[in-house]
Each structure stands twice: as C-alpha cells, then as structure tokens.
PDB file of N, CA and C in Angstrom:
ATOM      1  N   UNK A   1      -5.793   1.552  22.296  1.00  0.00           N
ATOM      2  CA  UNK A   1      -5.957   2.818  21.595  1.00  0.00           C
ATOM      3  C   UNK A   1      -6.465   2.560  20.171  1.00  0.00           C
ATOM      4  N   UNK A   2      -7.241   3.071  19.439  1.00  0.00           N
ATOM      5  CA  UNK A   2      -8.265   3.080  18.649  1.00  0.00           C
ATOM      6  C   UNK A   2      -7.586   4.126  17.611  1.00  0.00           C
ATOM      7  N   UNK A   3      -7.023   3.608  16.581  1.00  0.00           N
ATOM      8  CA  UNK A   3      -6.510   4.070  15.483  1.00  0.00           C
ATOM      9  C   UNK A   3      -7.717   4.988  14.380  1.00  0.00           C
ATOM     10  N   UNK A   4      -7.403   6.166  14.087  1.00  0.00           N
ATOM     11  CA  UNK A   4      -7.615   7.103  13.110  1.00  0.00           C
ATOM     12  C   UNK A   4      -7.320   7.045  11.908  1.00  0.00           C
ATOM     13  N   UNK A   5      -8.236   7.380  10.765  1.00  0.00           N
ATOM     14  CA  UNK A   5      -7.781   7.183   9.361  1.00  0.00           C
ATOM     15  C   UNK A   5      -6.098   8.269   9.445  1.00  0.00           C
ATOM     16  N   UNK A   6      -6.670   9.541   9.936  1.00  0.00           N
ATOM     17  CA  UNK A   6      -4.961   9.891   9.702  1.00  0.00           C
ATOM     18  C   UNK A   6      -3.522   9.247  10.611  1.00  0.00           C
ATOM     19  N   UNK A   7      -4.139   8.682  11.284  1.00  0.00           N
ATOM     20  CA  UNK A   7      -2.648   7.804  11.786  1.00  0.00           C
ATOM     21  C   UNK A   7      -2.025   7.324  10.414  1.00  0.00           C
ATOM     22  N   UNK A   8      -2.988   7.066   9.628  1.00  0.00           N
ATOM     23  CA  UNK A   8      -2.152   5.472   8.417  1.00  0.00           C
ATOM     24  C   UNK A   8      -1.762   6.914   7.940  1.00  0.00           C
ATOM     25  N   UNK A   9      -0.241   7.531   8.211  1.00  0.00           N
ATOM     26  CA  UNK A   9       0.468   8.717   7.504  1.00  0.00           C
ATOM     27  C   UNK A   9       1.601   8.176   6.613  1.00  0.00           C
ATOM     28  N   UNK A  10       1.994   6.708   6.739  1.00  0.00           N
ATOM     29  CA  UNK A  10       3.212   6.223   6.228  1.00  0.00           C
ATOM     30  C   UNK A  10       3.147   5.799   4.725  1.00  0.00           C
ATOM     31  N   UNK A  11       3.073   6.307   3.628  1.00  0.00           N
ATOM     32  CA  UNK A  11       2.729   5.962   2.432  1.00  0.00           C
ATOM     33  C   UNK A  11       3.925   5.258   1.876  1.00  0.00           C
ATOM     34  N   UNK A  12       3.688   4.703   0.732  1.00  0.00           N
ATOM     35  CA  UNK A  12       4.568   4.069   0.037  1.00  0.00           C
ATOM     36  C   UNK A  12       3.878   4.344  -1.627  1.00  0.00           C
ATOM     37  N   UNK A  13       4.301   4.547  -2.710  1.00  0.00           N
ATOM     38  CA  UNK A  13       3.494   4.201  -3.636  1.00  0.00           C
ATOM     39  C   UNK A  13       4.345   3.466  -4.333  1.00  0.00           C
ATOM     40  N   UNK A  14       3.626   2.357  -5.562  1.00  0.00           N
ATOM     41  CA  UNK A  14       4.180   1.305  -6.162  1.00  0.00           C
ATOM     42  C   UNK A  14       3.720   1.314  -7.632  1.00  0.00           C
ATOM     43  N   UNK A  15       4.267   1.324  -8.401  1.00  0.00           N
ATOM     44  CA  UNK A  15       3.707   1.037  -9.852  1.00  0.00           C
ATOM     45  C   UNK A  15       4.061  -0.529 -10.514  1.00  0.00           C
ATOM     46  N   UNK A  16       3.001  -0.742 -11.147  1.00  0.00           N
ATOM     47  CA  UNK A  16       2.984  -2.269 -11.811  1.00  0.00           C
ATOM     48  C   UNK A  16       1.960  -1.945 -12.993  1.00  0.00           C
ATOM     49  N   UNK A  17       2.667  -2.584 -14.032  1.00  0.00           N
ATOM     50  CA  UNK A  17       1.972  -2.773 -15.347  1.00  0.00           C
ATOM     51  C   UNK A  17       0.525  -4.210 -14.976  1.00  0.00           C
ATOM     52  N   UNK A  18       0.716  -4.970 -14.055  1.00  0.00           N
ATOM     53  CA  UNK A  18       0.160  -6.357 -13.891  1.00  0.00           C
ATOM     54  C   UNK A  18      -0.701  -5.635 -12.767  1.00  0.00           C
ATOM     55  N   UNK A  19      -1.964  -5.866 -12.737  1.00  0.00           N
ATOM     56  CA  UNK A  19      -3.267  -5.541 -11.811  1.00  0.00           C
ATOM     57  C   UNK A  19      -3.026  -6.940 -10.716  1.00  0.00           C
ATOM     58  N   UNK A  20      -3.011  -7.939 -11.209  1.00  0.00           N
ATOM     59  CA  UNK A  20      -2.845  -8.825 -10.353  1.00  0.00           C
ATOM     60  C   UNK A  20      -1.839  -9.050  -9.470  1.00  0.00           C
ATOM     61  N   UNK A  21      -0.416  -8.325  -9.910  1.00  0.00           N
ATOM     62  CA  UNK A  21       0.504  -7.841  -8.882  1.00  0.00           C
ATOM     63  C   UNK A  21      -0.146  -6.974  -7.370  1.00  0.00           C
ATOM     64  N   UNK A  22      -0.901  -5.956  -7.920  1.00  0.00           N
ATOM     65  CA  UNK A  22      -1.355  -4.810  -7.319  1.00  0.00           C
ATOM     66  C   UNK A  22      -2.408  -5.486  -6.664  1.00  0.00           C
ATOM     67  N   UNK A  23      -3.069  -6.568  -6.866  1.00  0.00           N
ATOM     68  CA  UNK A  23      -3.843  -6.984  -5.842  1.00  0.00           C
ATOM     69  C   UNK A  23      -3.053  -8.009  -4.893  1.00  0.00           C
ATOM     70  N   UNK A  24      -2.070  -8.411  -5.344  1.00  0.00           N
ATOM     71  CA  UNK A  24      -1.114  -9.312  -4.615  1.00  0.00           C
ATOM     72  C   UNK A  24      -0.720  -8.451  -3.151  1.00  0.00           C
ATOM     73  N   UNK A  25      -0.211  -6.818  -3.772  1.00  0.00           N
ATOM     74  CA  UNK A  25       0.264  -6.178  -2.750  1.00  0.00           C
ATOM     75  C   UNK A  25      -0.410  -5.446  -1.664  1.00  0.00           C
ATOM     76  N   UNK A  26      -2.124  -5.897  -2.281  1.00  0.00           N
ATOM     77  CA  UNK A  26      -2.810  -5.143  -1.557  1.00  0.00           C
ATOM     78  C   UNK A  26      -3.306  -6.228   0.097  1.00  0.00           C
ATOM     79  N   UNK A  27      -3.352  -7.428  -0.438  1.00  0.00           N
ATOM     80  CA  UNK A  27      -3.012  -8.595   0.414  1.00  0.00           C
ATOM     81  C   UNK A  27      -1.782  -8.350   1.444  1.00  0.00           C
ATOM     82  N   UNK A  28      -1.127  -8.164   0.622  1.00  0.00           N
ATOM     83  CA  UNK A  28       0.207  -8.208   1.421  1.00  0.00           C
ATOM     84  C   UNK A  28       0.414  -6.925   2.277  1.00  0.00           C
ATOM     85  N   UNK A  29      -0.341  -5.444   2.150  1.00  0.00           N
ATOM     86  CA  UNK A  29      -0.874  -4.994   2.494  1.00  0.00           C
ATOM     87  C   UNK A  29      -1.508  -4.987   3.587  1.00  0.00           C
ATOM     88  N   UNK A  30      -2.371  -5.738   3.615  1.00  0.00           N
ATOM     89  CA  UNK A  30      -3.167  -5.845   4.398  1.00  0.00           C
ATOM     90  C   UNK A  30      -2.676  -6.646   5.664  1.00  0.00           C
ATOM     91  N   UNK A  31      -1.800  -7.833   5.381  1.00  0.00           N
ATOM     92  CA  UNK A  31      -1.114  -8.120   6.272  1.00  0.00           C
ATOM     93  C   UNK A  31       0.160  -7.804   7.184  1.00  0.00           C
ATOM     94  N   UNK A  32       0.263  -6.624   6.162  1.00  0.00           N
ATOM     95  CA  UNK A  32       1.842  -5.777   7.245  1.00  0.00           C
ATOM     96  C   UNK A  32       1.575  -4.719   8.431  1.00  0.00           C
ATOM     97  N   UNK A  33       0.418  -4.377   8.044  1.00  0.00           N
ATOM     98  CA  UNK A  33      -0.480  -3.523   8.646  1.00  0.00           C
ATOM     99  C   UNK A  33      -1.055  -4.454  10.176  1.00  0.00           C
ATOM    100  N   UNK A  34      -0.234  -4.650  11.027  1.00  0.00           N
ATOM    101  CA  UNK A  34      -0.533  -5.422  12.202  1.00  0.00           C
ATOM    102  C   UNK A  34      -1.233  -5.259  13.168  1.00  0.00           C
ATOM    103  N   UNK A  35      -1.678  -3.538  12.946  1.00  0.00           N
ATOM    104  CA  UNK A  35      -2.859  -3.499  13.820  1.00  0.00           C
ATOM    105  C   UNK A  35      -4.048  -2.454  13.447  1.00  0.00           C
ATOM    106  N   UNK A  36      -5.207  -2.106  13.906  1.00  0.00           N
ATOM    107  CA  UNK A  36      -6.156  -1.404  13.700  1.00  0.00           C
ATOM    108  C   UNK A  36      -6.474  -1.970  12.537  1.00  0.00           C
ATOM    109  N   UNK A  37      -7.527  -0.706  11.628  1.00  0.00           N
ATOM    110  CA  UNK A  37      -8.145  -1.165  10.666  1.00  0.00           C
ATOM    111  C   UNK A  37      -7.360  -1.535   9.359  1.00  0.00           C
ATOM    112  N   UNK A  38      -6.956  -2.429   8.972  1.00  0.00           N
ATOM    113  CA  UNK A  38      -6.025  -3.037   7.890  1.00  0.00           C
ATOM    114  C   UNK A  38      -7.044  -2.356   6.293  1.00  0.00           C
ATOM    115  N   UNK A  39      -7.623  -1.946   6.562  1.00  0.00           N
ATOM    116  CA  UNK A  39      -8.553  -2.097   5.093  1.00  0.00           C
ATOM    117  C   UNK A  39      -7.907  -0.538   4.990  1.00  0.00           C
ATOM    118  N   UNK A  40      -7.558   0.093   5.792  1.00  0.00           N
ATOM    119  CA  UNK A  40      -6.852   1.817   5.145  1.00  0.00           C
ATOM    120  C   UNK A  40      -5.691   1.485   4.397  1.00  0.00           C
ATOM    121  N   UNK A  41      -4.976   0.255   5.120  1.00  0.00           N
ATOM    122  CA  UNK A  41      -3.689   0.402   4.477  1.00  0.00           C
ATOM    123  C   UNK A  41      -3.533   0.295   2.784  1.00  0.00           C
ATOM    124  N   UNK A  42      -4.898  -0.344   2.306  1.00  0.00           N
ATOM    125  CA  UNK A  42      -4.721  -0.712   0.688  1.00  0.00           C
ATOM    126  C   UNK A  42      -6.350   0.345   0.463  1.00  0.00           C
ATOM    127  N   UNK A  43      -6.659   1.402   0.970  1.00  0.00           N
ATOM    128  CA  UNK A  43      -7.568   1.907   0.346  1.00  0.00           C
ATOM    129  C   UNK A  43      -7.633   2.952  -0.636  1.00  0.00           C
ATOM    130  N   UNK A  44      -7.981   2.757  -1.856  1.00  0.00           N
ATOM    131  CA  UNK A  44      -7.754   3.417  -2.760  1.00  0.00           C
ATOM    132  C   UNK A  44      -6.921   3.118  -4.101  1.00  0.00           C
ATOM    133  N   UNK A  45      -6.794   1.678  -3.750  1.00  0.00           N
ATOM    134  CA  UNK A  45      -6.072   0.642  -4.617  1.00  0.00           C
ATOM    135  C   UNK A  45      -6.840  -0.363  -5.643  1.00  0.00           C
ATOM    136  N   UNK A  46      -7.848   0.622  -6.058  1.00  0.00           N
ATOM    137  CA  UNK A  46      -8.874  -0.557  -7.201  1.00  0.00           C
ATOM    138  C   UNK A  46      -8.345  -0.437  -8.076  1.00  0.00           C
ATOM    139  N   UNK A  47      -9.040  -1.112  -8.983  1.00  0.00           N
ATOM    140  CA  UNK A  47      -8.501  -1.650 -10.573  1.00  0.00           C
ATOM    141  C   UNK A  47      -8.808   0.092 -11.270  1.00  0.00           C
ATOM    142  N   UNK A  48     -10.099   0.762 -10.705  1.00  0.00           N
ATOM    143  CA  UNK A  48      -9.822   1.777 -11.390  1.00  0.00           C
ATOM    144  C   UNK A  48      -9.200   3.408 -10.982  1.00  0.00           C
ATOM    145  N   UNK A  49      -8.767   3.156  -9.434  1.00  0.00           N
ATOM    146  CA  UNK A  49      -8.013   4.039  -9.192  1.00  0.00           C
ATOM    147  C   UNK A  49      -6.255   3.373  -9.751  1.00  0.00           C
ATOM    148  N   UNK A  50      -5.783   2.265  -9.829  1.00  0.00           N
ATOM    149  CA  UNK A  50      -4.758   1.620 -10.448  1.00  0.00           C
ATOM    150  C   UNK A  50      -4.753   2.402 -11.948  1.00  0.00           C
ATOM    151  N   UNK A  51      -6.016   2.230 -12.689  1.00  0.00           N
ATOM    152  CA  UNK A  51      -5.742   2.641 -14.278  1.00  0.00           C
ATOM    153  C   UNK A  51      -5.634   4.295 -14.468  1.00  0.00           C
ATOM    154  N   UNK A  52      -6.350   4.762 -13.606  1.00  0.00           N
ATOM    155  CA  UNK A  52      -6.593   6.269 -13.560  1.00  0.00           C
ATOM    156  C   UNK A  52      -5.441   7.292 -13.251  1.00  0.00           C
ATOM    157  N   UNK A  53      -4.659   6.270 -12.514  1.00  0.00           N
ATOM    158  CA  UNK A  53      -3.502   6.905 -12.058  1.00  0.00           C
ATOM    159  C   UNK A  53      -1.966   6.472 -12.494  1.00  0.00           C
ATOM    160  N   UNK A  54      -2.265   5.942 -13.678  1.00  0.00           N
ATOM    161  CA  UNK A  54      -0.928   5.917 -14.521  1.00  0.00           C
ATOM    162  C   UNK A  54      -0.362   4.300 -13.810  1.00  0.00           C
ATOM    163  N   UNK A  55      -1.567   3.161 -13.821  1.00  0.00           N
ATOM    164  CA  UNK A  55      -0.412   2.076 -12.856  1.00  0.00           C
ATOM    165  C   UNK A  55      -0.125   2.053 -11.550  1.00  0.00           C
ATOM    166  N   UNK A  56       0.011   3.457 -10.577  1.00  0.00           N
ATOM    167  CA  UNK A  56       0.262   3.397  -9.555  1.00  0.00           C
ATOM    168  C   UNK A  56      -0.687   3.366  -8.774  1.00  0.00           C
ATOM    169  N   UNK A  57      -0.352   2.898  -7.485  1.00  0.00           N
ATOM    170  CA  UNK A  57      -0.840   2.322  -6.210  1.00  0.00           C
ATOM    171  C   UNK A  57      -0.400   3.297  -5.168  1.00  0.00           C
ATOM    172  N   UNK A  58      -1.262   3.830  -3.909  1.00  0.00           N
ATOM    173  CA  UNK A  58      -0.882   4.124  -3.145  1.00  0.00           C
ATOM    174  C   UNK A  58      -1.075   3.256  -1.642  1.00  0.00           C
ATOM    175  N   UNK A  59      -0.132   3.076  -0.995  1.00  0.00           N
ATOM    176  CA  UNK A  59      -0.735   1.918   0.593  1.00  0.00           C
ATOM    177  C   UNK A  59       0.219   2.990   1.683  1.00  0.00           C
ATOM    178  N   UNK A  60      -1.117   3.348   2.887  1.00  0.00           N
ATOM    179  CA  UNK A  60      -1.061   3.610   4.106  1.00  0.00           C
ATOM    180  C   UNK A  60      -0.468   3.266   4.846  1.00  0.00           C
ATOM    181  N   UNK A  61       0.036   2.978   6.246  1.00  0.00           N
ATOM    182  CA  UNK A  61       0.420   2.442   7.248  1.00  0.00           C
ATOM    183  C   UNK A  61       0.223   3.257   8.475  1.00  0.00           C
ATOM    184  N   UNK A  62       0.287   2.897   9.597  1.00  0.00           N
ATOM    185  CA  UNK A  62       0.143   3.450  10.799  1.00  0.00           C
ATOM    186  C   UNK A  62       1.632   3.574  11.126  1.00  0.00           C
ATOM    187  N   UNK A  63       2.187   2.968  10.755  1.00  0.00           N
ATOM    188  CA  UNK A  63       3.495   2.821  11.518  1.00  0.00           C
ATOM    189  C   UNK A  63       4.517   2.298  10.213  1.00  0.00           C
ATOM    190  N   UNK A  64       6.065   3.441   9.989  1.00  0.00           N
ATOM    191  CA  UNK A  64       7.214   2.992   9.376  1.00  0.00           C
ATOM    192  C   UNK A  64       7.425   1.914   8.904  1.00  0.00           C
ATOM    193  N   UNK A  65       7.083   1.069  10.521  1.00  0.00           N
ATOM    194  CA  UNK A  65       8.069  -0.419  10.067  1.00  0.00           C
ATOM    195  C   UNK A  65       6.870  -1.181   9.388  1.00  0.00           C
ATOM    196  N   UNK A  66       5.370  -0.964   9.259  1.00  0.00           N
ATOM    197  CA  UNK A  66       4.749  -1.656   8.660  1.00  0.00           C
ATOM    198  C   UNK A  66       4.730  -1.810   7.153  1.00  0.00           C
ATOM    199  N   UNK A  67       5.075  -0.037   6.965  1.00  0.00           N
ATOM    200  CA  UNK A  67       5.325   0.723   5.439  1.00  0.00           C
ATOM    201  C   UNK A  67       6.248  -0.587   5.074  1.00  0.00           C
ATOM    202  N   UNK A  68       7.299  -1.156   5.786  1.00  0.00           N
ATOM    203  CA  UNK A  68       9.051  -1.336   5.497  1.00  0.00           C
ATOM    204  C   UNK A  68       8.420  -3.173   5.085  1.00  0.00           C
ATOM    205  N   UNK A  69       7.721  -3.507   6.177  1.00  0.00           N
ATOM    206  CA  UNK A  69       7.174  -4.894   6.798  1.00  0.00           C
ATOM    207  C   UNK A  69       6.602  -5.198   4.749  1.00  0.00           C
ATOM    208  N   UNK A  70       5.978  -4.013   4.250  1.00  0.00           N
ATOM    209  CA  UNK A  70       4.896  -4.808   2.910  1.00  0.00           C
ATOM    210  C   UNK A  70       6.175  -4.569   2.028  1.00  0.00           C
ATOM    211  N   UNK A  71       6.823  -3.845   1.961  1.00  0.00           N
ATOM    212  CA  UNK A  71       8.468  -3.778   1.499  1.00  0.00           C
ATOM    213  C   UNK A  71       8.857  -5.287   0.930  1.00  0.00           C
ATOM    214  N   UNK A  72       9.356  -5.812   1.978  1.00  0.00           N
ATOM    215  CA  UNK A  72      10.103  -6.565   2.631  1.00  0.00           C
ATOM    216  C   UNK A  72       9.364  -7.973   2.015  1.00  0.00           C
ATOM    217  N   UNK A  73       8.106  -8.417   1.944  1.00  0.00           N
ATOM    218  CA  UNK A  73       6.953  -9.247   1.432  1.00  0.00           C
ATOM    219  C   UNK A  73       7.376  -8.967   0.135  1.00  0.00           C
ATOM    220  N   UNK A  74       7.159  -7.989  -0.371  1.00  0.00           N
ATOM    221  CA  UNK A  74       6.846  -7.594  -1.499  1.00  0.00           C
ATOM    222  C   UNK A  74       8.052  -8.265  -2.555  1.00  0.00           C
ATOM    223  N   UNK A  75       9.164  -7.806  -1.556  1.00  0.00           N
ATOM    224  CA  UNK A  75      10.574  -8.645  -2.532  1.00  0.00           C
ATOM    225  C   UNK A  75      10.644  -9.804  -2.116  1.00  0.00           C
ATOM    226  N   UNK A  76      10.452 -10.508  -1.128  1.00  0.00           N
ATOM    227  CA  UNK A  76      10.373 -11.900  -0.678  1.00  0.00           C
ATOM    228  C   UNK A  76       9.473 -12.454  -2.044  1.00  0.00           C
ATOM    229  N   UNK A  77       7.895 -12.495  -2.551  1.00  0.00           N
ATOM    230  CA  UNK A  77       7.731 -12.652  -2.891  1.00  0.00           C
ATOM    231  C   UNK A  77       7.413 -12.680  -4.688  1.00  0.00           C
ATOM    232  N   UNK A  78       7.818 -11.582  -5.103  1.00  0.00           N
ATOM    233  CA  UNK A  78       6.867 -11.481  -6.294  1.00  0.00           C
ATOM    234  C   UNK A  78       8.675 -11.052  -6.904  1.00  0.00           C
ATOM    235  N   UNK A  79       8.414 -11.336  -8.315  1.00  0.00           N
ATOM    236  CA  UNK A  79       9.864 -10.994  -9.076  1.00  0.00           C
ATOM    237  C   UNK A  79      10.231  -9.344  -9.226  1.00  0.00           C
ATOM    238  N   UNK A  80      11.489  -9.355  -9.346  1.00  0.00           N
ATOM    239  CA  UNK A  80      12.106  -8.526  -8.942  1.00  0.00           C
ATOM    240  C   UNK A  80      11.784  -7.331  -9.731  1.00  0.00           C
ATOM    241  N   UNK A  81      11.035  -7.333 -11.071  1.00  0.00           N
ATOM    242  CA  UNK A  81      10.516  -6.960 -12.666  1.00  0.00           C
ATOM    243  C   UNK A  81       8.931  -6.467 -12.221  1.00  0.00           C
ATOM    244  N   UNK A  82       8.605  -7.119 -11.326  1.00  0.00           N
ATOM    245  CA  UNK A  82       6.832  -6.945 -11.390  1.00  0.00           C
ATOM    246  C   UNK A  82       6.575  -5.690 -10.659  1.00  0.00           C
ATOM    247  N   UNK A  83       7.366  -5.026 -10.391  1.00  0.00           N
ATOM    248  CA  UNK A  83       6.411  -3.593  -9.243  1.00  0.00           C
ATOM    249  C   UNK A  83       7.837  -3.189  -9.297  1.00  0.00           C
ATOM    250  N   UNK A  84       7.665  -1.299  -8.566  1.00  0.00           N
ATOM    251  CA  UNK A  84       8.665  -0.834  -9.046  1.00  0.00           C
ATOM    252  C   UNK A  84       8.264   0.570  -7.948  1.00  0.00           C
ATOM    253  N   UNK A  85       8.975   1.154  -6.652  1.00  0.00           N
ATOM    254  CA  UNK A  85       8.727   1.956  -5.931  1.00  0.00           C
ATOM    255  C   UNK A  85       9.048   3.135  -6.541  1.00  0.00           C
ATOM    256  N   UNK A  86       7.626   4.046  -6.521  1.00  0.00           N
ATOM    257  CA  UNK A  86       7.611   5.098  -6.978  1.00  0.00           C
ATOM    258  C   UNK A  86       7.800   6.513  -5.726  1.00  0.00           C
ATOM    259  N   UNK A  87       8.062   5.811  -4.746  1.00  0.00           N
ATOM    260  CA  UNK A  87       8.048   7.174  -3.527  1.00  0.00           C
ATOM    261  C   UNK A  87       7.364   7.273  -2.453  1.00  0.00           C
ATOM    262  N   UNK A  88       7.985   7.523  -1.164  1.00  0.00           N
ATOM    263  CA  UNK A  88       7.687   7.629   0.095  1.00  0.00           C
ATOM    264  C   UNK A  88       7.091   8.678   0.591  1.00  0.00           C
ATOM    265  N   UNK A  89       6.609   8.632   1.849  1.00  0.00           N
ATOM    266  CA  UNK A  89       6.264   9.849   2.386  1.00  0.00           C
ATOM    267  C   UNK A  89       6.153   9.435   3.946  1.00  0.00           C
ATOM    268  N   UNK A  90       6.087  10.285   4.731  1.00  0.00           N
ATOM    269  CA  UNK A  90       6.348  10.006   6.068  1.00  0.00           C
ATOM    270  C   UNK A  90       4.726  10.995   6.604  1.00  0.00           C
ATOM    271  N   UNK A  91       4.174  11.356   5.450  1.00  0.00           N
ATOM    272  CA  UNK A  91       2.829  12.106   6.004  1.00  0.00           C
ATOM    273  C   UNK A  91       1.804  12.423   5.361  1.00  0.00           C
ATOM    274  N   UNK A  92       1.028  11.379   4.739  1.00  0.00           N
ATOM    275  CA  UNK A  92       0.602  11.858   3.543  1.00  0.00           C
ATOM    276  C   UNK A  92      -0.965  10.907   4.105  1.00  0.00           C
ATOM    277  N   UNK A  93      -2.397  11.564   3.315  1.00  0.00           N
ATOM    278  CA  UNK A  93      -3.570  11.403   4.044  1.00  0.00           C
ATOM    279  C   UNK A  93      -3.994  10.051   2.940  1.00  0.00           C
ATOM    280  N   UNK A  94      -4.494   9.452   3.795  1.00  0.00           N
ATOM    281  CA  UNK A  94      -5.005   7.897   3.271  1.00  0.00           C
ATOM    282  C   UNK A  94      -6.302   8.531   2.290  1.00  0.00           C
ATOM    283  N   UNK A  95      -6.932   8.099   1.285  1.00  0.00           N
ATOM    284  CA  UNK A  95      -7.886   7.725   0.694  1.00  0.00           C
ATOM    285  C   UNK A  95      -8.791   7.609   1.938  1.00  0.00           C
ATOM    286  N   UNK A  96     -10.135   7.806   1.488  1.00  0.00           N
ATOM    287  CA  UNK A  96     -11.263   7.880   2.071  1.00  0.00           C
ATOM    288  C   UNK A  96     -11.821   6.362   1.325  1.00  0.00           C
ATOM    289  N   UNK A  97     -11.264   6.307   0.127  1.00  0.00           N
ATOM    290  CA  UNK A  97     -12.017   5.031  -0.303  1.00  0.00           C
ATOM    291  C   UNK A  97     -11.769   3.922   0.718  1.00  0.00           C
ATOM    292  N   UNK A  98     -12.648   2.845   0.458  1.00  0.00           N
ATOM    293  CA  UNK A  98     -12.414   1.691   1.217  1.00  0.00           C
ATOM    294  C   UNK A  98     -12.328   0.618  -0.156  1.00  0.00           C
TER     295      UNK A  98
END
C-alpha cells in the first residue's frame, strides 16, 4: 500500500535554539519513519522555516509509534538541554515542502 502525504497525520513539534540539533532530528527523522516516503516526515524543517517560526520544527509520521520511535532517538541521543517538545497532534497536514 502506497502511502499519501496526508497519512504522515502524526505531528510532533520541537523547538531548539541549535540548527544543528534540528538537523540532527531531521535525520533521526527520517529514520523513525520506517516506511513510505521518509522525506514527509522532516518536510518543512529548513534552516528558514526553523528561523521563521520562532526555533520550531514541525515532523510528520504515518504512524504514532514512529512519532514516539524519533522521541525515543531523540533522548537516547542528544542532551537533555538541546530540544524541548512543543506539542502533539494526532492530525495535523504535513508541509508540502520537501
């Protein structure tokens, strides 16, 4: 089955003062996202949708546990100080950007 930009309904958004965090998570991102097109899950996450929007990040998912999966990375890896969850959503429309 052949995934739709509106499947990725599972948002997460993240704020970080550090751009290089935000590309960290967009990686990480990209890898929680286990199936279909991985490039929705971090679309809309450039350096100048990052500045435009006060720091924050928004990332897609197709599926909960993937939302949970870049979570989960996210504290595994990077300090506990560097990013900071700004809010969920269980239905919210991906960026058109790529």
């Amino acid at each position: 089955m052949t995934l739709a930009r509106e499947d990725y309904k599972y948002a997460i958004s993240i704020k970080s003062q550090n751009l290089a965090v935000i590309y960290c998570a967009r990686a990480l991102a990209d890898f929680s996202q286990k199936t279909g097109n991985t490039r929705i899950a971090w679309a809309g996450t450039s350096k100048d949708a990052w500045r435009r929007d006060g720091h924050v990040v928004t990332f897609h998912f197709s599926r909960p546990e993937y939302r949970d999966g870049l979570v989960t990375e996210l504290r595994q890896l990077l300090p506990e100080n560097a990013w900071l969850e700004q809010g969920r959503s269980d239905n919210a429309s991906p960026s058109s950007q790529d």
